[in-house]
N, C-alpha and C. Protein backbone atom coordinates (compact mmCIF):
# COMPACT_ATOMS: atom_id res chain seq x y z
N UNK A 1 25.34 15.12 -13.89
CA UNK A 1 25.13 13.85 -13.24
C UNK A 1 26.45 13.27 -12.77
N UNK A 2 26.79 12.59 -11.29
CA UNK A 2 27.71 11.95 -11.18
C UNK A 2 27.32 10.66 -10.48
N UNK A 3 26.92 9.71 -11.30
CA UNK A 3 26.50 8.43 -10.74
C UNK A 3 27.89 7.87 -9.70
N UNK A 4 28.82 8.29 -9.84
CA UNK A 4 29.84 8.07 -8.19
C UNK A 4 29.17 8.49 -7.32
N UNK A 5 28.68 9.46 -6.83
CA UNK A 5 27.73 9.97 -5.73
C UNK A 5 26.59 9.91 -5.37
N UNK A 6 25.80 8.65 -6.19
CA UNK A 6 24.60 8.11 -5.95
C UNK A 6 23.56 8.78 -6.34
N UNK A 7 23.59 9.85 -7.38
CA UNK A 7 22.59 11.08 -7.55
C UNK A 7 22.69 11.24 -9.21
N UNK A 8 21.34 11.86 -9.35
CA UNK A 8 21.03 12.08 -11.03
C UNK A 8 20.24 13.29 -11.12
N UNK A 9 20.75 14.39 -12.30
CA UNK A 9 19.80 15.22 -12.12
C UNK A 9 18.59 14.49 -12.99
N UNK A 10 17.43 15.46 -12.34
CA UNK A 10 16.09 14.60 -13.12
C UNK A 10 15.36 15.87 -13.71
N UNK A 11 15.86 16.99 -13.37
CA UNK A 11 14.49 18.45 -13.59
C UNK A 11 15.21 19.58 -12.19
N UNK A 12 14.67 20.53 -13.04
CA UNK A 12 14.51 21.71 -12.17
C UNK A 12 12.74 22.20 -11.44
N UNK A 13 12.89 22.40 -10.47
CA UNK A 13 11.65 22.92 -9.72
C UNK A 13 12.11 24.16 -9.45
N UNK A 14 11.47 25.20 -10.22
CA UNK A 14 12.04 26.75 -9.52
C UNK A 14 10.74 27.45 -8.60
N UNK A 15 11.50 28.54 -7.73
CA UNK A 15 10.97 29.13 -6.97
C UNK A 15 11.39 30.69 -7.18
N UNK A 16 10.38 31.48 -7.28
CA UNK A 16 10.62 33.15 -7.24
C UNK A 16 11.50 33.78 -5.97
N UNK A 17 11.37 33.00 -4.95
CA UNK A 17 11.91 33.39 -3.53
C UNK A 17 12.89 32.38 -2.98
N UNK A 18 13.02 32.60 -1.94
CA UNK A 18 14.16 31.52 -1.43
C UNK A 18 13.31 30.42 -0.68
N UNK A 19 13.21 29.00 -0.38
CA UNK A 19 12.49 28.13 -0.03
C UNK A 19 12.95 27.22 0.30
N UNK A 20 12.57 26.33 1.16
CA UNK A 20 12.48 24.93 2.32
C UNK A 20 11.75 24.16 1.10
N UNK A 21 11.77 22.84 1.32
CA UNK A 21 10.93 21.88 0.94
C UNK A 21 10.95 20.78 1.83
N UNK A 22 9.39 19.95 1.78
CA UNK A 22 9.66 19.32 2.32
C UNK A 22 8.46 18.42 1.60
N UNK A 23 8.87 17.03 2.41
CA UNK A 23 7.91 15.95 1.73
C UNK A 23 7.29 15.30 3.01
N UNK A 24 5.60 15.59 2.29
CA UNK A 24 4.54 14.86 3.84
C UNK A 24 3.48 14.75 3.25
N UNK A 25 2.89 13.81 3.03
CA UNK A 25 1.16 13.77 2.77
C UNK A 25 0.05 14.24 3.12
N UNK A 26 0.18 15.25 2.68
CA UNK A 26 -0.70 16.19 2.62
C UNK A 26 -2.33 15.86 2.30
N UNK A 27 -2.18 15.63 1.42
CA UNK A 27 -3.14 15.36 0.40
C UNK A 27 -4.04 13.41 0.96
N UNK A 28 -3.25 13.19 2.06
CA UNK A 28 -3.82 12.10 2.56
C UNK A 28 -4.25 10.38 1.63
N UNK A 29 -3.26 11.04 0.53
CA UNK A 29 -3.65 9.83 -0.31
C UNK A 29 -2.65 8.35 0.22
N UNK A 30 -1.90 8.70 0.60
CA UNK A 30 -0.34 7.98 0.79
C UNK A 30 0.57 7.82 -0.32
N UNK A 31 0.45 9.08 -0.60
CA UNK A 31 1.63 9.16 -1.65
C UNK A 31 2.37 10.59 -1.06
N UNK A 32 3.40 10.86 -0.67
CA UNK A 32 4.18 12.46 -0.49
C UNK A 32 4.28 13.35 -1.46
N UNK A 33 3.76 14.49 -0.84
CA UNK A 33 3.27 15.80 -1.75
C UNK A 33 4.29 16.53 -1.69
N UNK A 34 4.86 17.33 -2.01
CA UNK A 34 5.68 18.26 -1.88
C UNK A 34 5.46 19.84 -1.10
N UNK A 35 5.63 20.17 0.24
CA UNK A 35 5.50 21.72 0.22
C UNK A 35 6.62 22.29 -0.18
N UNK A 36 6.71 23.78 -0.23
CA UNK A 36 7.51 24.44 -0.74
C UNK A 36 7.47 25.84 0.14
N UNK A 37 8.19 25.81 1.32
CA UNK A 37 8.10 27.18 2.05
C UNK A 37 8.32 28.06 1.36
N UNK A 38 8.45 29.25 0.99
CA UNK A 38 8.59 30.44 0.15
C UNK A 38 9.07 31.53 1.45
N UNK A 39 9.95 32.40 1.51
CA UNK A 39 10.47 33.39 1.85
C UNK A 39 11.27 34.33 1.29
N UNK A 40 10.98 36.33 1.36
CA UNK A 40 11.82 36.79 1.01
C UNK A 40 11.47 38.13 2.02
N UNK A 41 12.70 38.92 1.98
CA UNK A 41 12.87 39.98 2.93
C UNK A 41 11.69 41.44 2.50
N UNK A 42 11.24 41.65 3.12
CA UNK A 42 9.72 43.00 2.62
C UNK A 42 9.07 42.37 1.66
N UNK A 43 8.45 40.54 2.15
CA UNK A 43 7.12 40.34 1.21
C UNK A 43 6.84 39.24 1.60
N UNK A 44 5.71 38.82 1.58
CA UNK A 44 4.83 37.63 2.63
C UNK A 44 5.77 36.57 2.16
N UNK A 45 5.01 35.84 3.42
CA UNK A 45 6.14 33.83 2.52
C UNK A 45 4.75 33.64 2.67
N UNK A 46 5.05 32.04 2.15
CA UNK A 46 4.37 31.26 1.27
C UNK A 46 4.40 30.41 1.60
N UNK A 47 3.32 29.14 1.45
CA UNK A 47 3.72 27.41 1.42
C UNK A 47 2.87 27.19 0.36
N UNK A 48 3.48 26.96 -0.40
CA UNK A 48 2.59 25.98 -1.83
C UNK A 48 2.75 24.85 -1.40
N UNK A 49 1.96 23.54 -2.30
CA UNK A 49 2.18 22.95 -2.74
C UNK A 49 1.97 22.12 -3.86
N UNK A 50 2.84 21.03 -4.23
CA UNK A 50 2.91 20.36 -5.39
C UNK A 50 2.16 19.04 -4.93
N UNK A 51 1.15 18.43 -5.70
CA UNK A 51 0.23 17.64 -5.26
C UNK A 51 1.48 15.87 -6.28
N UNK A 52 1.51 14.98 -4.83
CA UNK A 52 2.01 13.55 -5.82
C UNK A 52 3.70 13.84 -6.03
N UNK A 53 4.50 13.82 -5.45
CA UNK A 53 5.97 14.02 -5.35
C UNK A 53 6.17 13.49 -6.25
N UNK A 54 5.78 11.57 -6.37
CA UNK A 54 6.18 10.53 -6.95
C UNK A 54 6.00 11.01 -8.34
N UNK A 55 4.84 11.54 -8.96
CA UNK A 55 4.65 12.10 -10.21
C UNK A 55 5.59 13.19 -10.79
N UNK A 56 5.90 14.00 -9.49
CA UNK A 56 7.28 15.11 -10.14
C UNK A 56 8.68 14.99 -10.36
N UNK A 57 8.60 13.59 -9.70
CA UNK A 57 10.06 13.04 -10.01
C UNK A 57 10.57 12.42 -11.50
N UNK A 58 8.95 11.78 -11.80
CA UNK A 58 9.21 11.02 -12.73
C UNK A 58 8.80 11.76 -13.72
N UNK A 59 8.38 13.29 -13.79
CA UNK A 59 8.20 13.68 -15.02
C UNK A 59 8.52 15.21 -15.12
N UNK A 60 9.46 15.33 -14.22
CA UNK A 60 10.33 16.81 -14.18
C UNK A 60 10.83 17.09 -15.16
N UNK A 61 11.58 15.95 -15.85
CA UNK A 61 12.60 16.24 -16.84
C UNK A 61 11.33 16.63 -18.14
N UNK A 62 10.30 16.38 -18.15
CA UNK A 62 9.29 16.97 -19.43
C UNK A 62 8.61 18.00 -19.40
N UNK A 63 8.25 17.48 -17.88
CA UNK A 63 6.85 18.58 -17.70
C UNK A 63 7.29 19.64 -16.50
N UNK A 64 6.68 20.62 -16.76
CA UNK A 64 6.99 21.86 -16.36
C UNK A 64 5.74 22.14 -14.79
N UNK A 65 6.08 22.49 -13.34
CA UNK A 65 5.52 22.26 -12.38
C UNK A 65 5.46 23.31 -11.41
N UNK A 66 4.24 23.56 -11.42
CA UNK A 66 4.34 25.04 -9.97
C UNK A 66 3.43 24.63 -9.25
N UNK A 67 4.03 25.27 -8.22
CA UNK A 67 3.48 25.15 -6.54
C UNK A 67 1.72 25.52 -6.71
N UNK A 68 0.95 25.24 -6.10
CA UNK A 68 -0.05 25.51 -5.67
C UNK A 68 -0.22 26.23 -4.60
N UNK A 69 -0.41 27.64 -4.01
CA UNK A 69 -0.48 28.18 -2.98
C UNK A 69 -1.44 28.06 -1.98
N UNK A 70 -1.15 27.92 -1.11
CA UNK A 70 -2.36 26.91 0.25
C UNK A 70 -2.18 28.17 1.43
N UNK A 71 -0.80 28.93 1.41
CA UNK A 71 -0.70 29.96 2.12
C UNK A 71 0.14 31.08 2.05
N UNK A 72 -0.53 32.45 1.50
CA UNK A 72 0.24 33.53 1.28
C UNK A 72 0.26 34.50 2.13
N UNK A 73 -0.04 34.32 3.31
CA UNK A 73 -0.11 35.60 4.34
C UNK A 73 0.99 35.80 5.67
N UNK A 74 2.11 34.13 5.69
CA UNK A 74 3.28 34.48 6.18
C UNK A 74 4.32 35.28 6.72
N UNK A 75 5.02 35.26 7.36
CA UNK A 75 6.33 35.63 7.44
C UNK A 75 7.46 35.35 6.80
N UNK A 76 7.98 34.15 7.49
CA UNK A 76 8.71 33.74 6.81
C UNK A 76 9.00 32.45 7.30
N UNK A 77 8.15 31.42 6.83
CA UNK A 77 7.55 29.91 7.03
C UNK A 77 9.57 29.01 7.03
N UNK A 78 9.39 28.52 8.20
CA UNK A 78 10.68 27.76 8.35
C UNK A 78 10.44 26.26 8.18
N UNK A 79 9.36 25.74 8.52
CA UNK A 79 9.36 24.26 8.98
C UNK A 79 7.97 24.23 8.90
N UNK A 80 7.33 23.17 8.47
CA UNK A 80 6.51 22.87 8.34
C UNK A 80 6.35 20.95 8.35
N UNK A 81 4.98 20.82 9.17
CA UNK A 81 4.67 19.31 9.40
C UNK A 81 3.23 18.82 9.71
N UNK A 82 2.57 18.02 9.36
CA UNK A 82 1.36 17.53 9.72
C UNK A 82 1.16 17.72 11.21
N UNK A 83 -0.26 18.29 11.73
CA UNK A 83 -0.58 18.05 13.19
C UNK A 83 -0.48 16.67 13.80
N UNK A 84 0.07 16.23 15.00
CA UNK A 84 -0.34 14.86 15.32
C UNK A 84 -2.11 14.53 15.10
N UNK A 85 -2.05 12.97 15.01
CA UNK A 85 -3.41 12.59 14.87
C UNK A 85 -4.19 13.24 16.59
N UNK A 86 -5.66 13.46 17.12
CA UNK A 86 -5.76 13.73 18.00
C UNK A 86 -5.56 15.14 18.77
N UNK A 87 -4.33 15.94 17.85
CA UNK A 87 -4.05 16.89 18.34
C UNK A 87 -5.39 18.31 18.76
N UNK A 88 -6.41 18.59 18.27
CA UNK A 88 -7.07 19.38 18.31
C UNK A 88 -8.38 18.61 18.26
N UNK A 89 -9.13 18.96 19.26
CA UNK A 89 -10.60 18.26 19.62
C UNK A 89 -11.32 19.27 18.36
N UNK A 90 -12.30 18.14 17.20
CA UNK A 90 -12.83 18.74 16.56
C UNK A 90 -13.12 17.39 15.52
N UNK A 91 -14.38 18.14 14.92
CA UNK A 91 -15.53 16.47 14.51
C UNK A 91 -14.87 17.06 12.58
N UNK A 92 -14.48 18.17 12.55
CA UNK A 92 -13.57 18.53 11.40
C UNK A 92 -13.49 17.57 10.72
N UNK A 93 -13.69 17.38 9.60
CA UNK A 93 -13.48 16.18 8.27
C UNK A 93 -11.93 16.75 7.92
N UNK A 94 -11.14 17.66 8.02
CA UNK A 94 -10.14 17.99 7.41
C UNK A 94 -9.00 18.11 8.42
N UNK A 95 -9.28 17.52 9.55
CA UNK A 95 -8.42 17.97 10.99
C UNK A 95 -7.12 16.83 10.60
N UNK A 96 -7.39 15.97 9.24
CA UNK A 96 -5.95 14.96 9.40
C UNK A 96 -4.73 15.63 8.55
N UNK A 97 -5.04 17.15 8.12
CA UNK A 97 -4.47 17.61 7.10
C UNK A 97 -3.92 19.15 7.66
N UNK A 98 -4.29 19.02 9.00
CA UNK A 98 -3.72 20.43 9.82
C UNK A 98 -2.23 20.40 9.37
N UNK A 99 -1.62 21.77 9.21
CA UNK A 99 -0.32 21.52 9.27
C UNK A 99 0.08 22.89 10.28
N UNK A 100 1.13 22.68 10.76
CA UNK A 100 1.74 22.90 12.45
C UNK A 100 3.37 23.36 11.50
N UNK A 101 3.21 25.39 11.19
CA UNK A 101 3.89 25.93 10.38
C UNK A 101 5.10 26.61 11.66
N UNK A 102 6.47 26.52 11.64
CA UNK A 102 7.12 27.45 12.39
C UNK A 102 7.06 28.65 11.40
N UNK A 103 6.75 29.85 11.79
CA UNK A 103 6.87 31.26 11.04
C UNK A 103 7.70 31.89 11.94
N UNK A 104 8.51 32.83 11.42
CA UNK A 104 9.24 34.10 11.86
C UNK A 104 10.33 33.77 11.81
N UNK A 105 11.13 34.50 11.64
CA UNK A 105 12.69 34.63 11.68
C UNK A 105 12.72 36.28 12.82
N UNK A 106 14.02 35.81 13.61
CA UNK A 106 14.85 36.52 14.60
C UNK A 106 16.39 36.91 14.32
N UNK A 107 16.15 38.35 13.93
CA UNK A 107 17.69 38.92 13.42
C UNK A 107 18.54 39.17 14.25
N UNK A 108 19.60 39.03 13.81
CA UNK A 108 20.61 39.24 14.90
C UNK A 108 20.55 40.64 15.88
N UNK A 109 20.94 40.47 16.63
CA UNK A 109 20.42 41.73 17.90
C UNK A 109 19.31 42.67 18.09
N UNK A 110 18.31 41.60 17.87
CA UNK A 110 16.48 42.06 18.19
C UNK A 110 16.19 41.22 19.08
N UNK A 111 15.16 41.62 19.77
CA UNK A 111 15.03 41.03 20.93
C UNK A 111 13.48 40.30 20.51
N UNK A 112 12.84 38.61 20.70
CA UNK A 112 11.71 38.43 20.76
C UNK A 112 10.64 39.71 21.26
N UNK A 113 9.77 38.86 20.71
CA UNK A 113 8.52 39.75 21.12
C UNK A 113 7.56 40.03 20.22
């Protein structure tokens, strides 16, 4: 901890792979959920997530917390964000919870495609 730098550790959140996070309400409650992109080189990525951010903050340091997997059939998930409202015509009960994933990574001297 160095309270000079405005920061405290509170808990560890581990991941098997290398991973993005990000915070968006998912879960539509209005509270921020946590995703957790997942990537590694020869094996699907991932986006879990952790349901209630606010709850993992405040109880990291006790309780012990894994991702929920929502998607294992990836590449290698860069960015991830809620669809705009409107975005896709559809009477869908679940269309406020689309999420709009960048996948793939581009290695150095390969060409798209």
């Amino acid at each position: 901890n160095d309270s000079s730098l405005g920061w405290t550790y509170l808990g560890n959140l581990t991941s098997p792979v290398p991973a993005y996070t990000f915070l968006i309400d998912v879960t539509n409650d209005g509270i921020d959920d946590l995703l957790v992109n997942g990537f590694a080189f020869g094996k699907a990525g991932s986006i879990g997530l952790v349901r209630n951010a606010k709850d993992l903050v405040a109880n990291i340091a006790t309780e012990e917390y894994e991702s929920e997997t929502i998607f294992d059939d990836l590449f290698w998930p860069n960015w991830a964000e809620k669809a705009p409202a409107g975005m896709f015509d559809t009477a869908d009960v679940n269309a406020s919870t689309w999420l709009v994933i960048s996948d793939g990574f581009l290695l150095p001297g390969s060409t798209p495609g």
